[in-house]
C-alpha atoms as a PDB file:
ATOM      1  CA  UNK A   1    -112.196  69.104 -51.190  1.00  0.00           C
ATOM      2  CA  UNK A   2    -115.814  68.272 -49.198  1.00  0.00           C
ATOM      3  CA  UNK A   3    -117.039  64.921 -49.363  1.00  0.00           C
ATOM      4  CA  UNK A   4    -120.011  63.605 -47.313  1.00  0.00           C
ATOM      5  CA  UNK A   5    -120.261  61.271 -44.707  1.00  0.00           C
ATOM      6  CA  UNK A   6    -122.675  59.054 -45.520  1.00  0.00           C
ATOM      7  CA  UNK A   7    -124.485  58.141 -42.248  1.00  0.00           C
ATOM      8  CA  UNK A   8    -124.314  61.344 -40.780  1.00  0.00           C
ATOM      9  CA  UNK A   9    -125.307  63.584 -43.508  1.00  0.00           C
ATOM     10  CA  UNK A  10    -122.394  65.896 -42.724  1.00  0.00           C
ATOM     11  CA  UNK A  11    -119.404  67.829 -45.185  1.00  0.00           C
ATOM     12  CA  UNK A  12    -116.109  66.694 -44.344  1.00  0.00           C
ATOM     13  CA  UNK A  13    -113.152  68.817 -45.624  1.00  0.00           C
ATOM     14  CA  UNK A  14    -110.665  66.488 -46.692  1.00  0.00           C
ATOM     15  CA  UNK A  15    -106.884  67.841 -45.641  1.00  0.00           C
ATOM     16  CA  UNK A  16    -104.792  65.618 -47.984  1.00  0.00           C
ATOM     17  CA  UNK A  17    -105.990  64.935 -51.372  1.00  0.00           C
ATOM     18  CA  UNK A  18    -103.201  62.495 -51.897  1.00  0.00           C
ATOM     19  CA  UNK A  19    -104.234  60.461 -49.333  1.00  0.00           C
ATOM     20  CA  UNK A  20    -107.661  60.345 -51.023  1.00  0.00           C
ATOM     21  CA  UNK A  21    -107.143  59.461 -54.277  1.00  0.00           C
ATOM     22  CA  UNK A  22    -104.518  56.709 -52.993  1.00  0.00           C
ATOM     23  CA  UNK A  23    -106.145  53.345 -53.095  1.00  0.00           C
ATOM     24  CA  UNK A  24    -103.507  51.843 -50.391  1.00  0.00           C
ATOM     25  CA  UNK A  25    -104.569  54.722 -47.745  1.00  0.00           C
ATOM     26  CA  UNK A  26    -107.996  53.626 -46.179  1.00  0.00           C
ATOM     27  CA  UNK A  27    -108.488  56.704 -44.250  1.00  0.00           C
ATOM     28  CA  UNK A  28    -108.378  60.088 -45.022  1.00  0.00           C
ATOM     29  CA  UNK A  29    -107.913  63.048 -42.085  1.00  0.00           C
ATOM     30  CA  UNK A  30    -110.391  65.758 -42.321  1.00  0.00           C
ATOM     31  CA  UNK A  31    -112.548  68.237 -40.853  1.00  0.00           C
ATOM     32  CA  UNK A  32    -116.186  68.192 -40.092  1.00  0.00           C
ATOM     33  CA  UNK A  33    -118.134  71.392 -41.176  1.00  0.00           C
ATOM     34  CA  UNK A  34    -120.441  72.491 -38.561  1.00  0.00           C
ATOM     35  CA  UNK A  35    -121.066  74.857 -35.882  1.00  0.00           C
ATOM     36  CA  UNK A  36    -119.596  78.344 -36.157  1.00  0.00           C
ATOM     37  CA  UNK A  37    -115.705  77.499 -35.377  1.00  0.00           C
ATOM     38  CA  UNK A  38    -113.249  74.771 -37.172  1.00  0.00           C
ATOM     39  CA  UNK A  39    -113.319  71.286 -35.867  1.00  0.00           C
ATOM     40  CA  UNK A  40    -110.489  69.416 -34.655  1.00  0.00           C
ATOM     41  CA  UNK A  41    -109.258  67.194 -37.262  1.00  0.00           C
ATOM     42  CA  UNK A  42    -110.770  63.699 -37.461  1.00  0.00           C
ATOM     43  CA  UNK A  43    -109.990  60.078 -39.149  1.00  0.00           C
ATOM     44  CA  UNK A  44    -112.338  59.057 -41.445  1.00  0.00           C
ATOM     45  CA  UNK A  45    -113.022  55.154 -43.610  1.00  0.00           C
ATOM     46  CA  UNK A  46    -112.923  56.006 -47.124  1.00  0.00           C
ATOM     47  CA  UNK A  47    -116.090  54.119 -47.415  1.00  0.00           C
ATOM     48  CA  UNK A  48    -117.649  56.055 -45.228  1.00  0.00           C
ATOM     49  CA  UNK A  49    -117.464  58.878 -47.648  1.00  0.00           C
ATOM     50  CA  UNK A  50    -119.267  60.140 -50.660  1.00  0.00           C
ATOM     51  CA  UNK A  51    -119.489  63.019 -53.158  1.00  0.00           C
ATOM     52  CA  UNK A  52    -121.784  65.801 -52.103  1.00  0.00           C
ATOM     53  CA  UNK A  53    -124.211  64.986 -54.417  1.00  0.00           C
ATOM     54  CA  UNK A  54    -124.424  61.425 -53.295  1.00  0.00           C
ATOM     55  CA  UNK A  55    -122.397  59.560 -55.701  1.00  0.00           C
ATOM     56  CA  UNK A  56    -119.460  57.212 -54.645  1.00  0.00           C
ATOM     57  CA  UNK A  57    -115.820  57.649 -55.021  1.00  0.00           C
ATOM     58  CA  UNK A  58    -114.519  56.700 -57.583  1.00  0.00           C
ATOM     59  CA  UNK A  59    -113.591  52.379 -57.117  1.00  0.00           C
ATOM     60  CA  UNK A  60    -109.840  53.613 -58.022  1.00  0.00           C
ATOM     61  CA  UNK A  61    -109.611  55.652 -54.761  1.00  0.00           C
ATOM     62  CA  UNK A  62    -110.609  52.571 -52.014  1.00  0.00           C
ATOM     63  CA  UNK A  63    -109.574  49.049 -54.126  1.00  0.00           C
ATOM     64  CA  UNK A  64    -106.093  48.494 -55.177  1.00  0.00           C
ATOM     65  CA  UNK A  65    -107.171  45.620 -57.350  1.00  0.00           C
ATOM     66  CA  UNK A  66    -109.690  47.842 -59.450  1.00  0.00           C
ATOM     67  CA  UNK A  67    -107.969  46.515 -62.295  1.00  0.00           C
ATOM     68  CA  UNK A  68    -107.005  43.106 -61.874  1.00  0.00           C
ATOM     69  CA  UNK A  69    -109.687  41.818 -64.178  1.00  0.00           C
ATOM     70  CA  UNK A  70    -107.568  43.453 -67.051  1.00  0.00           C
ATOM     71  CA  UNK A  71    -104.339  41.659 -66.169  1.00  0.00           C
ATOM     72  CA  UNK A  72    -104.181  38.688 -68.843  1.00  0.00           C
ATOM     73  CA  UNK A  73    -103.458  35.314 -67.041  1.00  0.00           C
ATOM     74  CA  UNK A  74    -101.345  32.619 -69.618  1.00  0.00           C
END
């Protein structure tokens, strides 16, 4: 899957899509896409990343507590 990095402007391949959607795993290993051969694999924040188009990843991919507000308290 490509993803963005944000501050660089630059596609990232991501190797391990479990690691991306899993909200415990911060980083995700991947490849930058530029220049004519493959790049070395890199880490790279979650945060740091963004669809293509521009739009964030989903909040259930970076917070484990995306859902505590749900949980009913007695």
């Amino acid at each position: 899957m490509f993803l963005k990095l944000r501050e660089r402007d630059l596609l990232i391949a991501v190797e391990n899509l479990q690691d991306l959607t899993n909200p415990y795993e911060t980083h995700v290993s991947g490849r930058l896409q530029w220049g004519d051969e493959e790049q070395d694999p890199e880490t790279f924040n979650k945060n740091d990343l963004c669809f293509p188009s521009g739009e964030d990843l989903p909040r259930c991919w970076r917070d484990v507590h995306f859902r505590d507000r749900e949980v009913v308290h007695d």
